[in-house]
PDB file of N, CA and C in Angstrom:
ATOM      1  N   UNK A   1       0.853  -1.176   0.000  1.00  0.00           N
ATOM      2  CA  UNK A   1       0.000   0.000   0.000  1.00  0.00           C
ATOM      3  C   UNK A   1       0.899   1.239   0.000  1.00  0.00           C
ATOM      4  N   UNK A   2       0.267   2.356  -0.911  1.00  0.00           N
ATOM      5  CA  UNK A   2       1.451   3.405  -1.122  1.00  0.00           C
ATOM      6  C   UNK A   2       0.849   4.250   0.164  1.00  0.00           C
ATOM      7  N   UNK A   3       1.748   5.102   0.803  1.00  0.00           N
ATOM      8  CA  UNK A   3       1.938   5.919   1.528  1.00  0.00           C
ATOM      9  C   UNK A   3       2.166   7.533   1.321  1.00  0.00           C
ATOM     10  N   UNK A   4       1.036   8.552   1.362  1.00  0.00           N
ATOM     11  CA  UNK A   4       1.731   9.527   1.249  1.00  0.00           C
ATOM     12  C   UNK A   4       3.081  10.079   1.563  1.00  0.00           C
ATOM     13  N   UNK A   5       3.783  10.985   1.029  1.00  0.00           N
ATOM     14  CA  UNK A   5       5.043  11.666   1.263  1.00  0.00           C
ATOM     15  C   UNK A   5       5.178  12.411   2.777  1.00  0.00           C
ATOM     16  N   UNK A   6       3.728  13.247   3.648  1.00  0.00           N
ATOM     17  CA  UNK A   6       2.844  13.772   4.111  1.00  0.00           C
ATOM     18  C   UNK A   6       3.323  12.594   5.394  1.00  0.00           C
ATOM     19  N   UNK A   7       2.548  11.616   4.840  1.00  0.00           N
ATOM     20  CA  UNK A   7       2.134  10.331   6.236  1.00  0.00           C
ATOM     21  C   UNK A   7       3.779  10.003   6.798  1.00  0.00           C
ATOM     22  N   UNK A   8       4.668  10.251   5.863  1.00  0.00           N
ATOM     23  CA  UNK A   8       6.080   9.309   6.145  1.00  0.00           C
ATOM     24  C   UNK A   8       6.818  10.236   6.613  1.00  0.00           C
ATOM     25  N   UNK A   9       7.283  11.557   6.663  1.00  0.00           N
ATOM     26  CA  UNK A   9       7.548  12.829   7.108  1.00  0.00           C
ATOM     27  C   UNK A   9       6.898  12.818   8.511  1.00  0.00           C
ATOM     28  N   UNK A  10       5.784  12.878   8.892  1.00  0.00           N
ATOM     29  CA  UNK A  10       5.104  13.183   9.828  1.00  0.00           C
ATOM     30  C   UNK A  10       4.426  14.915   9.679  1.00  0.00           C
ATOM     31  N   UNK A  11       4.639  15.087   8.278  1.00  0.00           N
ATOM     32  CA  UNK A  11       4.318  16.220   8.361  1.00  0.00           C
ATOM     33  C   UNK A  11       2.905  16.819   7.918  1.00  0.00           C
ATOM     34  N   UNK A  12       2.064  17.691   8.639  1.00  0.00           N
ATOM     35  CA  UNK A  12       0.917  18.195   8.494  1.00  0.00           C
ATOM     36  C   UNK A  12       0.503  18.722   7.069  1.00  0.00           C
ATOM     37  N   UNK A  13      -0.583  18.184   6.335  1.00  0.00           N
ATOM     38  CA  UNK A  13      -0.608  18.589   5.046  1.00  0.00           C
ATOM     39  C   UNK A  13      -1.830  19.854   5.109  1.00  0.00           C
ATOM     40  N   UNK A  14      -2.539  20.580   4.281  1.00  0.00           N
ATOM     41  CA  UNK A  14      -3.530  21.669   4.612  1.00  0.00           C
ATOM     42  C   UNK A  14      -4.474  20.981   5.234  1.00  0.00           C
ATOM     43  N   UNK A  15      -5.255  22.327   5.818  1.00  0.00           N
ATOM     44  CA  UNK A  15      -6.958  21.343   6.211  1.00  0.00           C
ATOM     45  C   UNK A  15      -7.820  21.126   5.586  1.00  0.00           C
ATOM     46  N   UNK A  16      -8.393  20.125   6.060  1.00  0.00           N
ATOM     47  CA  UNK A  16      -9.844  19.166   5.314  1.00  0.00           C
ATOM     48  C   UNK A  16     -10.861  20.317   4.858  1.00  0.00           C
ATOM     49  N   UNK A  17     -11.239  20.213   3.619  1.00  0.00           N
ATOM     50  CA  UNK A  17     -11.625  21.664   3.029  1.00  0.00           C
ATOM     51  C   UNK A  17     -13.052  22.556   3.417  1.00  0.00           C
ATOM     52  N   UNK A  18     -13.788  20.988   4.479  1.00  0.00           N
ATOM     53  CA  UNK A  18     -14.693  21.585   4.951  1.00  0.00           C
ATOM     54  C   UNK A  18     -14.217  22.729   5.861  1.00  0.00           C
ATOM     55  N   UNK A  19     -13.220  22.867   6.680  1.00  0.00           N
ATOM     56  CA  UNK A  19     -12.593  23.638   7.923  1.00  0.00           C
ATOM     57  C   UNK A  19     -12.019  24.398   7.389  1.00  0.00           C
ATOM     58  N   UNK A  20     -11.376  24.534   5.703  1.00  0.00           N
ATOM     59  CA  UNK A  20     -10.935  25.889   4.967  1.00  0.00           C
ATOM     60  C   UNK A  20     -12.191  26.307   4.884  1.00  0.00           C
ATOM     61  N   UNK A  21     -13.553  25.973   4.375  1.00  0.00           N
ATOM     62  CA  UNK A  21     -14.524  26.948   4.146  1.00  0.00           C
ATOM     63  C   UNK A  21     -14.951  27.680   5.003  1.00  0.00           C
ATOM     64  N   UNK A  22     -15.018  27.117   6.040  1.00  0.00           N
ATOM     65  CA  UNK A  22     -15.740  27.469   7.646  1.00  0.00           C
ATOM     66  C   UNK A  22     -15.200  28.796   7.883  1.00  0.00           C
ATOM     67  N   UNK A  23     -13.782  28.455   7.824  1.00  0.00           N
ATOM     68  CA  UNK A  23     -12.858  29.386   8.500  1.00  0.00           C
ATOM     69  C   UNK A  23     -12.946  30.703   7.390  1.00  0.00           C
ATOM     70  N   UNK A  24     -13.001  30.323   6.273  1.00  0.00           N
ATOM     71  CA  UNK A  24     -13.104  31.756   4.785  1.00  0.00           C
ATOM     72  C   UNK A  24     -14.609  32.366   5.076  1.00  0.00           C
ATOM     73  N   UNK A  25     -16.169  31.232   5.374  1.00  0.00           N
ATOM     74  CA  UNK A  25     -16.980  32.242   6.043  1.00  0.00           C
ATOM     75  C   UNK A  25     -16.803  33.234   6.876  1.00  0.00           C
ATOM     76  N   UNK A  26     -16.165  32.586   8.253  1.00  0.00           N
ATOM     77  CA  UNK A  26     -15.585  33.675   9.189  1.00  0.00           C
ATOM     78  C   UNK A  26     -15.438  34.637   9.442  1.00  0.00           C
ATOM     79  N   UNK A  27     -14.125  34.645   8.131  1.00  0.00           N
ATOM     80  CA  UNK A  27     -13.587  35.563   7.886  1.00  0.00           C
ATOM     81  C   UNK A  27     -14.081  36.579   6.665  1.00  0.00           C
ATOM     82  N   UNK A  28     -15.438  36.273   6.418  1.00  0.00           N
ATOM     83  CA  UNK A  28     -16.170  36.891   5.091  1.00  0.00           C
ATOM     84  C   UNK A  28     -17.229  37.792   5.989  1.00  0.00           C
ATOM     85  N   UNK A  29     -17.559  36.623   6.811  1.00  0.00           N
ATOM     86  CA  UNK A  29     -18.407  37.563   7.755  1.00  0.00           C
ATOM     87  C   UNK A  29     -18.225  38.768   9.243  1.00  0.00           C
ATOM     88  N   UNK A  30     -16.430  38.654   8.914  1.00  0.00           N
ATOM     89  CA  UNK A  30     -15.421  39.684   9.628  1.00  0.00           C
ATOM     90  C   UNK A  30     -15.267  41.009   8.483  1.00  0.00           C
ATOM     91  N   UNK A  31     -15.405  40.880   7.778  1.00  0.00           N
ATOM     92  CA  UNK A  31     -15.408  41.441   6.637  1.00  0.00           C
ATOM     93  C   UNK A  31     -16.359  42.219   6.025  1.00  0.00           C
ATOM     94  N   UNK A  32     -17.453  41.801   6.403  1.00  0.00           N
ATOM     95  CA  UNK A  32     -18.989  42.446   6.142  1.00  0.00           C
ATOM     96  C   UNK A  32     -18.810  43.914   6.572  1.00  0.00           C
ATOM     97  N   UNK A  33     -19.834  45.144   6.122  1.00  0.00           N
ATOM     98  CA  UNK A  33     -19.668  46.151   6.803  1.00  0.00           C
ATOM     99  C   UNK A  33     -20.272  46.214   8.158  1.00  0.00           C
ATOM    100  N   UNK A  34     -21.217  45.656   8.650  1.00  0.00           N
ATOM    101  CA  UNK A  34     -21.735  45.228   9.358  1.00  0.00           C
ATOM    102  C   UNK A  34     -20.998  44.664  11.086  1.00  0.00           C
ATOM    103  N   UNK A  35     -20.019  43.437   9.929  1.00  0.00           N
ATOM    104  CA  UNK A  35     -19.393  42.894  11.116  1.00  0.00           C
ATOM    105  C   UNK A  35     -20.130  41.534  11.223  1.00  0.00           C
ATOM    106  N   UNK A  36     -20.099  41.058  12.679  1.00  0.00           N
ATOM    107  CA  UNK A  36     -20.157  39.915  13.035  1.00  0.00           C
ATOM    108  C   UNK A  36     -20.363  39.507  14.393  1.00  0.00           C
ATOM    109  N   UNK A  37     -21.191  38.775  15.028  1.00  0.00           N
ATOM    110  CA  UNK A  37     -21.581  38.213  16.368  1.00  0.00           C
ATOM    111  C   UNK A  37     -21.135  37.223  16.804  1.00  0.00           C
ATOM    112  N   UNK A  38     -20.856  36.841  17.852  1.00  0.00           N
ATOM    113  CA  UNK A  38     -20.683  35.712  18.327  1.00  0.00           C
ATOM    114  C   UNK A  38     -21.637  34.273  17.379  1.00  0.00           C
ATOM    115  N   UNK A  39     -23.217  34.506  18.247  1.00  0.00           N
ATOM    116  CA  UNK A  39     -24.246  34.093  17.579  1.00  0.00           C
ATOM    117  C   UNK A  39     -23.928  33.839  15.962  1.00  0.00           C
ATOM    118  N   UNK A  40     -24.299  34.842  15.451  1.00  0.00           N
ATOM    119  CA  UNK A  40     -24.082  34.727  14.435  1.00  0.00           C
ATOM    120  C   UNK A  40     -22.753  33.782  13.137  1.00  0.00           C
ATOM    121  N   UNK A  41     -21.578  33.620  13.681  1.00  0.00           N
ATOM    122  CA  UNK A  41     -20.790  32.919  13.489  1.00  0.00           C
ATOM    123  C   UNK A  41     -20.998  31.393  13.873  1.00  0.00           C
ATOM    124  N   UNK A  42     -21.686  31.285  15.134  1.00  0.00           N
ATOM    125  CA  UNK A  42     -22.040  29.822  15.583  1.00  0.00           C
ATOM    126  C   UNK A  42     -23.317  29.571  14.486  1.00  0.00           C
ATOM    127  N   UNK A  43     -24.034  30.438  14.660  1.00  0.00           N
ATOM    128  CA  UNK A  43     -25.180  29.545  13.651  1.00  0.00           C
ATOM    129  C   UNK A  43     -24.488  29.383  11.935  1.00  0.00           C
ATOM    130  N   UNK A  44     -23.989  29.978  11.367  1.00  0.00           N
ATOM    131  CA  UNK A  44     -23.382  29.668  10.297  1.00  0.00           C
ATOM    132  C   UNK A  44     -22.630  28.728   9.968  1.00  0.00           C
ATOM    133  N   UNK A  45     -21.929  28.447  11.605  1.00  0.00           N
ATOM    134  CA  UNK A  45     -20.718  27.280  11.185  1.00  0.00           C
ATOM    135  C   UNK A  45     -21.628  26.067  11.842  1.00  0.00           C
ATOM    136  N   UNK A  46     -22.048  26.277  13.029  1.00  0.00           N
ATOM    137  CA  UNK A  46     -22.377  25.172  13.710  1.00  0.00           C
ATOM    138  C   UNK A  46     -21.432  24.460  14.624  1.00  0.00           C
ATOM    139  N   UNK A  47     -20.235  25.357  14.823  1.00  0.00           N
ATOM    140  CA  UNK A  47     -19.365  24.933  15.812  1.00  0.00           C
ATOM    141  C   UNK A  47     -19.590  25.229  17.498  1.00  0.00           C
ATOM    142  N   UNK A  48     -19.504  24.728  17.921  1.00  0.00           N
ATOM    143  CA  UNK A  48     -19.954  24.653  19.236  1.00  0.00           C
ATOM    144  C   UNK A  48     -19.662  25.836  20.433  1.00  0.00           C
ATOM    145  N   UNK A  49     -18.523  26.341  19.574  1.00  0.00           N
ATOM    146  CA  UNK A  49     -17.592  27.732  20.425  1.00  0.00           C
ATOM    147  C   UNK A  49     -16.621  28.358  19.068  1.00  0.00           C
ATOM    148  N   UNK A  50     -16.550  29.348  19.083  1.00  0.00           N
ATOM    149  CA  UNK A  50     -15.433  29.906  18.200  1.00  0.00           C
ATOM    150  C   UNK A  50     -14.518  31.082  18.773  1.00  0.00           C
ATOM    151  N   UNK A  51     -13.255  30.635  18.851  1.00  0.00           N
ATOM    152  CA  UNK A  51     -12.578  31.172  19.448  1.00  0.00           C
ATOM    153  C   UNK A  51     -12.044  32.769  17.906  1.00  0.00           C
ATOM    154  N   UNK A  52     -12.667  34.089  18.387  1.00  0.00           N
ATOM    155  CA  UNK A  52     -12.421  34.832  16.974  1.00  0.00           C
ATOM    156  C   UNK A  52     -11.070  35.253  16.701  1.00  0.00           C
ATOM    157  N   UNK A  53     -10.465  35.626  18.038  1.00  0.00           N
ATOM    158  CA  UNK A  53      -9.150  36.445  17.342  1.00  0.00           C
ATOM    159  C   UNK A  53      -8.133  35.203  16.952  1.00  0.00           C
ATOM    160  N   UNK A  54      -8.468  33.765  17.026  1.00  0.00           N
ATOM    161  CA  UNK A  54      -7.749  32.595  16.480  1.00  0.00           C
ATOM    162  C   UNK A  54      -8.003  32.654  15.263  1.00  0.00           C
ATOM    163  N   UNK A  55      -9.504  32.737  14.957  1.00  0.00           N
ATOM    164  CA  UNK A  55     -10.086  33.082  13.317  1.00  0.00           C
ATOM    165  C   UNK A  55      -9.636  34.620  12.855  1.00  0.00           C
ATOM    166  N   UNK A  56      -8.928  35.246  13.351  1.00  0.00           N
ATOM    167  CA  UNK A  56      -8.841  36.167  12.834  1.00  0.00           C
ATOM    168  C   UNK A  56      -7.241  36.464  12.642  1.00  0.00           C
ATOM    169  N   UNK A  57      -6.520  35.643  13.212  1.00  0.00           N
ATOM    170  CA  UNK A  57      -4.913  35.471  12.899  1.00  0.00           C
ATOM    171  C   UNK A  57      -4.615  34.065  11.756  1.00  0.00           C
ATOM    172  N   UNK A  58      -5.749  33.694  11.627  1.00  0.00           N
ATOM    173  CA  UNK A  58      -5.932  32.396  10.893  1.00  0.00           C
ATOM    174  C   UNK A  58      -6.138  32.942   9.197  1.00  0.00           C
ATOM    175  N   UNK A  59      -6.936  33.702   9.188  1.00  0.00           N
ATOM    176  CA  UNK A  59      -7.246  34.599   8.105  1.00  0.00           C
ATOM    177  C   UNK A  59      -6.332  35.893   7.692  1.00  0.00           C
ATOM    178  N   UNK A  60      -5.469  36.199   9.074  1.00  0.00           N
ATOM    179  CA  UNK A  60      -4.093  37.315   8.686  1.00  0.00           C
ATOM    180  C   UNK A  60      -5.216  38.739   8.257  1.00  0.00           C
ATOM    181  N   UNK A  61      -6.299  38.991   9.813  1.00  0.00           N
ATOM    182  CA  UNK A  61      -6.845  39.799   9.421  1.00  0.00           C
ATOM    183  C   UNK A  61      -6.400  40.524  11.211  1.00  0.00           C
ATOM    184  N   UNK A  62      -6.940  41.699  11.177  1.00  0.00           N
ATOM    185  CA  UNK A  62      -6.783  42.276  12.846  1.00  0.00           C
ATOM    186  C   UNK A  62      -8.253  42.386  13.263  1.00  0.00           C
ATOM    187  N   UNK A  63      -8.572  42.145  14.614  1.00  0.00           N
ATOM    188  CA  UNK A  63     -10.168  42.299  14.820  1.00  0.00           C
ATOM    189  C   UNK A  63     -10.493  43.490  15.948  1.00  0.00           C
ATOM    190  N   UNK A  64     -11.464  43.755  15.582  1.00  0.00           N
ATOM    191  CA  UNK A  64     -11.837  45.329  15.975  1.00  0.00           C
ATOM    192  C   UNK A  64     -12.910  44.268  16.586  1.00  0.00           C
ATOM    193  N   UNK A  65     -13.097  44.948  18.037  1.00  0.00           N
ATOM    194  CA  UNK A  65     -14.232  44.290  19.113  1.00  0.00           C
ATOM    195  C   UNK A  65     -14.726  45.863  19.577  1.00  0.00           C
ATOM    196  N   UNK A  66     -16.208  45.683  19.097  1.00  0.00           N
ATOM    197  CA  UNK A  66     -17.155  46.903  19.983  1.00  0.00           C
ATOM    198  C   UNK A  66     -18.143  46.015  20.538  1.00  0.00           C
ATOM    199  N   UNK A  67     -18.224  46.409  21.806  1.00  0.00           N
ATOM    200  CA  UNK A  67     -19.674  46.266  22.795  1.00  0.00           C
ATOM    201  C   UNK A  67     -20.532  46.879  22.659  1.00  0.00           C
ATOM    202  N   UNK A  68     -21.684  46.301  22.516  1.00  0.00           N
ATOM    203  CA  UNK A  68     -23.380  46.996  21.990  1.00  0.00           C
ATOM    204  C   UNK A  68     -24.140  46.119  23.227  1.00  0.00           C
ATOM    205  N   UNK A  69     -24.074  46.832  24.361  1.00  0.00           N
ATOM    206  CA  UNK A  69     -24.818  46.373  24.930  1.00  0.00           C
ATOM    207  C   UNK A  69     -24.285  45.154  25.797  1.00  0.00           C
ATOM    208  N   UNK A  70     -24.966  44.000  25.854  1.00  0.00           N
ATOM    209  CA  UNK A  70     -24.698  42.443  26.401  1.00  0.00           C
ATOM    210  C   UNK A  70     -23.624  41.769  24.883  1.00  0.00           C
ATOM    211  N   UNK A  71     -24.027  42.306  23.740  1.00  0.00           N
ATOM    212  CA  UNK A  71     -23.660  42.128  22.879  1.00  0.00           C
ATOM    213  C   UNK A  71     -21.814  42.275  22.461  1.00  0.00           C
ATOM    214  N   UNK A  72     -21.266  41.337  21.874  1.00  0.00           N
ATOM    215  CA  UNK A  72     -20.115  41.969  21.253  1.00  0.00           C
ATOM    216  C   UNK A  72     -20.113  41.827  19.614  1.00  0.00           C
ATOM    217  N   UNK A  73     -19.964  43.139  18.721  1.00  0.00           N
ATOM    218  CA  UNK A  73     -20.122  42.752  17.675  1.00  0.00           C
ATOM    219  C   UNK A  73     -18.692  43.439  17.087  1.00  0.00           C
ATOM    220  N   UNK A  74     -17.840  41.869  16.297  1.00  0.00           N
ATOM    221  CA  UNK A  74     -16.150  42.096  15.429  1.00  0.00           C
ATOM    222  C   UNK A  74     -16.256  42.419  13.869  1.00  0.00           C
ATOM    223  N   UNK A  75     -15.373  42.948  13.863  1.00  0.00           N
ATOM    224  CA  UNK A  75     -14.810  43.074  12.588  1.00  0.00           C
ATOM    225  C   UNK A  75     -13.787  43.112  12.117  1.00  0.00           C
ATOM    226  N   UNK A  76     -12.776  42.983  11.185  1.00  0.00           N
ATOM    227  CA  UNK A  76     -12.319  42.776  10.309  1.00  0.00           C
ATOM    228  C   UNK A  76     -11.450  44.369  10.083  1.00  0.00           C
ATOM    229  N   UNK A  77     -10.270  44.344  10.500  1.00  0.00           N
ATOM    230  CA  UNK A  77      -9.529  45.603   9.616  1.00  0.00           C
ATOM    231  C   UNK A  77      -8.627  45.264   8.954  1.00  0.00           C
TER     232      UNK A  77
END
């Protein structure tokens, strides 16, 4: 059985492309003029927690956090 180059290295190849898309929503919806919610990021992805300024060094973007209230709503500079 052949073996990736990847598997025999031990070395990490990109991510599974569902978790590139997730992460390019994210960062699409960091991007919006609008911005972005907590909420709002969970219901889109369906991930259970999202950690943003990880998604947002992940994407090589800087995140702007304003409080509205109980609310925090990011964005994207």
């Amino acid at each position: 059985m052949a073996v990736s180059k990847a598997k025999r290295t031990g070395k990490r190849t990109t991510a599974p492309k569902a978790r590139r898309t997730k992460i390019s929503m994210v960062i699409a919806m960091l991007k919006r003029r609008q911005g972005c919610t907590n909420a709002d990021i969970l219901k889109a992805t369906g991930w259970a927690a999202v950690s943003l300024p990880q998604m947002a060094r992940q994407g090589k973007v800087k995140l702007v956090k304003e409080k509205q209230g109980n609310v925090s709503r990011y964005w994207a500079k």
